[in-house]
C-alpha atoms as a PDB file:
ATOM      1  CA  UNK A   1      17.288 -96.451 -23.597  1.00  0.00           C
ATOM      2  CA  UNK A   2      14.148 -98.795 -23.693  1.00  0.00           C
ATOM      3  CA  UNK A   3      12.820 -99.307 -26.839  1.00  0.00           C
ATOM      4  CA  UNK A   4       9.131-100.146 -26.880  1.00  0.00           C
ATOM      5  CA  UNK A   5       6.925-101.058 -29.903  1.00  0.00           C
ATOM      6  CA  UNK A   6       3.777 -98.365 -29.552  1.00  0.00           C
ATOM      7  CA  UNK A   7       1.611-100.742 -31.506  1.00  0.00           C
ATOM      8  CA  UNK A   8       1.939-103.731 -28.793  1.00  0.00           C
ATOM      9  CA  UNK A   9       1.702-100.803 -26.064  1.00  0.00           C
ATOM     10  CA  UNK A  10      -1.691 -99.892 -27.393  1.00  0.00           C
ATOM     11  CA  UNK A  11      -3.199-103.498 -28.099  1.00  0.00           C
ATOM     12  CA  UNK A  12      -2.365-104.857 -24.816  1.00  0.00           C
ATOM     13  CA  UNK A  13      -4.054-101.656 -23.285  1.00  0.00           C
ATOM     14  CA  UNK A  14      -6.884-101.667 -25.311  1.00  0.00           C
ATOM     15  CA  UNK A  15      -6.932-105.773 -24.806  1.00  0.00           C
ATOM     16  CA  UNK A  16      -6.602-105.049 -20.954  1.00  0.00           C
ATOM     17  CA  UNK A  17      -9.693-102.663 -21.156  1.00  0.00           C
ATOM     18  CA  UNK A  18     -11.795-104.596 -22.968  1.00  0.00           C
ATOM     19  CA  UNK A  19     -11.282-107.433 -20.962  1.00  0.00           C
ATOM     20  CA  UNK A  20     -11.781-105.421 -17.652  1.00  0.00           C
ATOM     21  CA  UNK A  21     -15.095-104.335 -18.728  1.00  0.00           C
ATOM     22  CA  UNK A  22     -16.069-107.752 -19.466  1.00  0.00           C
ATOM     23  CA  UNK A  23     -14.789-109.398 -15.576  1.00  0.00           C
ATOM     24  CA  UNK A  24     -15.570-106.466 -14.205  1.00  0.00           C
ATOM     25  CA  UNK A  25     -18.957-104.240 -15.357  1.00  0.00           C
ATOM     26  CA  UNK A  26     -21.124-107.487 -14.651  1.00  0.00           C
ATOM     27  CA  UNK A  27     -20.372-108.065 -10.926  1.00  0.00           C
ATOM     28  CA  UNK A  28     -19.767-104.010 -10.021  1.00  0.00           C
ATOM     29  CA  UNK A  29     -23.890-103.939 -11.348  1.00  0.00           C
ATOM     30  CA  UNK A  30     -24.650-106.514  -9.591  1.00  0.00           C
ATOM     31  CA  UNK A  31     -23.245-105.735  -6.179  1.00  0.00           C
ATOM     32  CA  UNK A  32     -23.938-101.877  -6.490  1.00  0.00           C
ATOM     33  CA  UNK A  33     -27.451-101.778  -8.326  1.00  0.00           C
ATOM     34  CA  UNK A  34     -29.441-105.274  -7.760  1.00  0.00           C
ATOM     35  CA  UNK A  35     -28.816-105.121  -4.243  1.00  0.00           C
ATOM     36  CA  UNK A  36     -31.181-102.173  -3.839  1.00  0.00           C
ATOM     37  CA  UNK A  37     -33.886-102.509  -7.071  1.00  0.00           C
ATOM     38  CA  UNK A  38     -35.174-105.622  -8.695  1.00  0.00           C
ATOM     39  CA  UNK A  39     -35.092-104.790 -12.382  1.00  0.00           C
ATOM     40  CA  UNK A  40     -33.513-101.615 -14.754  1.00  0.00           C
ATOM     41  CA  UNK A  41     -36.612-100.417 -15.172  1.00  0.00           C
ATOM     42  CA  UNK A  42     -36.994 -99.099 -11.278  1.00  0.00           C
ATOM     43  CA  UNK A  43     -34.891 -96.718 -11.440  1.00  0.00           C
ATOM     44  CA  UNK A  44     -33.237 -95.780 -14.730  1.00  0.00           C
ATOM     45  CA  UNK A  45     -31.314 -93.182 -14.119  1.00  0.00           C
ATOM     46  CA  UNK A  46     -29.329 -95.254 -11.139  1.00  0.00           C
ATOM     47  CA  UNK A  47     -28.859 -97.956 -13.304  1.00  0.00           C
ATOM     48  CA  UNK A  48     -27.270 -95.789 -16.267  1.00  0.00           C
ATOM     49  CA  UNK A  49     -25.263 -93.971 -13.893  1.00  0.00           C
ATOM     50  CA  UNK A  50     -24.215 -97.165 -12.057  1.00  0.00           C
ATOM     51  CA  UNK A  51     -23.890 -98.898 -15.596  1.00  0.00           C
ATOM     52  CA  UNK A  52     -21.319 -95.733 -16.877  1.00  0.00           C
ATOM     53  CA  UNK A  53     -19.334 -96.198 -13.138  1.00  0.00           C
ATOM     54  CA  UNK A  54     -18.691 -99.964 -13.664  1.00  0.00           C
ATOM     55  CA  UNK A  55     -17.863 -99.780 -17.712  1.00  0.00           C
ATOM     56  CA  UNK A  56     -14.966 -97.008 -16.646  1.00  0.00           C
ATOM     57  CA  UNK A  57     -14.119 -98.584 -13.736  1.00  0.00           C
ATOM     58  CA  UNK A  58     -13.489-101.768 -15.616  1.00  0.00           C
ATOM     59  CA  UNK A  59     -11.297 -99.740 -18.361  1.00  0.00           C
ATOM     60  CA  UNK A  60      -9.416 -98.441 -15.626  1.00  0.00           C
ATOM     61  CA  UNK A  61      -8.514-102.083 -14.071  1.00  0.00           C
ATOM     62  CA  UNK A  62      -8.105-103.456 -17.353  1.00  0.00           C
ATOM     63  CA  UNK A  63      -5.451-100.366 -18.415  1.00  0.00           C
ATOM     64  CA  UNK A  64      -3.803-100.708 -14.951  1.00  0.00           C
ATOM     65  CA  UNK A  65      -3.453-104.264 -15.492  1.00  0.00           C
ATOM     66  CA  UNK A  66      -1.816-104.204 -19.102  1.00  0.00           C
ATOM     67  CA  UNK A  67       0.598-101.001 -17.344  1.00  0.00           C
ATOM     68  CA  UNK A  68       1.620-103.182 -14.933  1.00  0.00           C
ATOM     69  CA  UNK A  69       2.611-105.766 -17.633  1.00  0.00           C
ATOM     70  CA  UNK A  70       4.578-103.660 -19.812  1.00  0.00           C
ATOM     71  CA  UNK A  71       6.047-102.516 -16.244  1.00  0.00           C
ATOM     72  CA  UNK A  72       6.923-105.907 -15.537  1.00  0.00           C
ATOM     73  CA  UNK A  73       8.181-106.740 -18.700  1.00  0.00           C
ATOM     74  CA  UNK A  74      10.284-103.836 -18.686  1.00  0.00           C
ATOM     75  CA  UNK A  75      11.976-104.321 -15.604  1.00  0.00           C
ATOM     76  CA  UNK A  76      12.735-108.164 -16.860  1.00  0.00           C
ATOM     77  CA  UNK A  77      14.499-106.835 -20.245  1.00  0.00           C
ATOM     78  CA  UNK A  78      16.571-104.777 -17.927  1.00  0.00           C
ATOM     79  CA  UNK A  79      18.032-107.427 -15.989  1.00  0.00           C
END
Protein backbone atom coordinates (compact mmCIF):
# COMPACT_ATOMS: atom_id res chain seq x y z
CA UNK A 1 0.00 0.00 0.00
CA UNK A 2 1.29 3.56 -1.01
CA UNK A 3 1.18 5.91 1.51
CA UNK A 4 0.88 9.49 0.32
CA UNK A 5 0.90 12.71 2.43
CA UNK A 6 -2.57 14.62 1.18
CA UNK A 7 -1.08 17.90 2.24
CA UNK A 8 2.04 17.64 -0.33
CA UNK A 9 -0.65 16.10 -2.88
CA UNK A 10 -2.61 19.30 -2.69
CA UNK A 11 0.33 21.97 -2.64
CA UNK A 12 2.09 20.58 -5.53
CA UNK A 13 -1.37 20.64 -7.40
CA UNK A 14 -2.33 23.83 -6.40
CA UNK A 15 1.60 24.95 -7.05
CA UNK A 16 1.26 23.21 -10.56
CA UNK A 17 -1.95 25.33 -11.28
CA UNK A 18 -0.85 28.38 -10.32
CA UNK A 19 2.14 28.13 -12.15
CA UNK A 20 0.28 26.92 -15.37
CA UNK A 21 -1.80 29.91 -15.38
CA UNK A 22 1.11 32.05 -15.13
CA UNK A 23 3.31 30.16 -18.45
CA UNK A 24 0.37 29.53 -19.89
CA UNK A 25 -2.83 32.27 -19.82
CA UNK A 26 -0.33 34.97 -21.31
CA UNK A 27 0.68 33.28 -24.61
CA UNK A 28 -2.94 31.22 -25.12
CA UNK A 29 -4.32 35.33 -25.19
CA UNK A 30 -1.98 36.23 -27.20
CA UNK A 31 -2.09 33.64 -29.94
CA UNK A 32 -5.99 33.20 -29.73
CA UNK A 33 -7.25 36.91 -29.12
CA UNK A 34 -4.47 39.57 -30.43
CA UNK A 35 -4.21 37.84 -33.55
CA UNK A 36 -7.69 38.95 -34.59
CA UNK A 37 -8.38 42.51 -32.42
CA UNK A 38 -5.90 45.13 -31.42
CA UNK A 39 -6.91 45.98 -27.88
CA UNK A 40 -9.62 44.36 -25.00
CA UNK A 41 -11.71 46.92 -25.57
CA UNK A 42 -12.83 45.62 -29.32
CA UNK A 43 -14.48 43.06 -28.40
CA UNK A 44 -15.09 42.34 -24.72
CA UNK A 45 -16.96 39.64 -24.58
CA UNK A 46 -14.20 37.53 -26.83
CA UNK A 47 -11.63 38.61 -24.73
CA UNK A 48 -13.41 37.48 -21.33
CA UNK A 49 -14.39 34.37 -22.86
CA UNK A 50 -10.92 33.80 -24.38
CA UNK A 51 -9.40 35.17 -20.99
CA UNK A 52 -11.73 32.31 -18.83
CA UNK A 53 -10.46 29.47 -21.74
CA UNK A 54 -6.71 30.20 -21.17
CA UNK A 55 -6.90 30.70 -17.07
CA UNK A 56 -8.61 26.92 -17.04
CA UNK A 57 -6.67 25.70 -19.57
CA UNK A 58 -3.57 26.70 -17.71
CA UNK A 59 -5.03 24.99 -14.33
CA UNK A 60 -5.53 22.04 -16.26
CA UNK A 61 -1.69 21.83 -17.57
CA UNK A 62 -0.48 22.93 -14.39
CA UNK A 63 -2.70 19.95 -12.41
CA UNK A 64 -1.66 17.47 -15.16
CA UNK A 65 1.80 18.40 -14.67
CA UNK A 66 1.99 18.06 -10.73
CA UNK A 67 -0.23 14.37 -11.49
CA UNK A 68 2.31 13.33 -13.52
CA UNK A 69 4.89 14.09 -10.74
CA UNK A 70 3.33 12.38 -7.96
CA UNK A 71 2.91 9.58 -10.82
CA UNK A 72 6.44 9.59 -11.33
CA UNK A 73 7.41 9.72 -7.96
CA UNK A 74 5.27 6.95 -7.19
CA UNK A 75 6.43 4.59 -9.57
CA UNK A 76 10.24 5.47 -8.28
CA UNK A 77 9.28 4.57 -4.46
CA UNK A 78 8.08 1.34 -5.90
CA UNK A 79 11.16 0.21 -7.36
Amino acid sequence: MLDLDMTALWGLLITGAIVGVLYHAPGELRRVYYMHHRHWRDAPLTFAEQAFVAVFTGVGVGMAGGAAIIVGAALLTRI
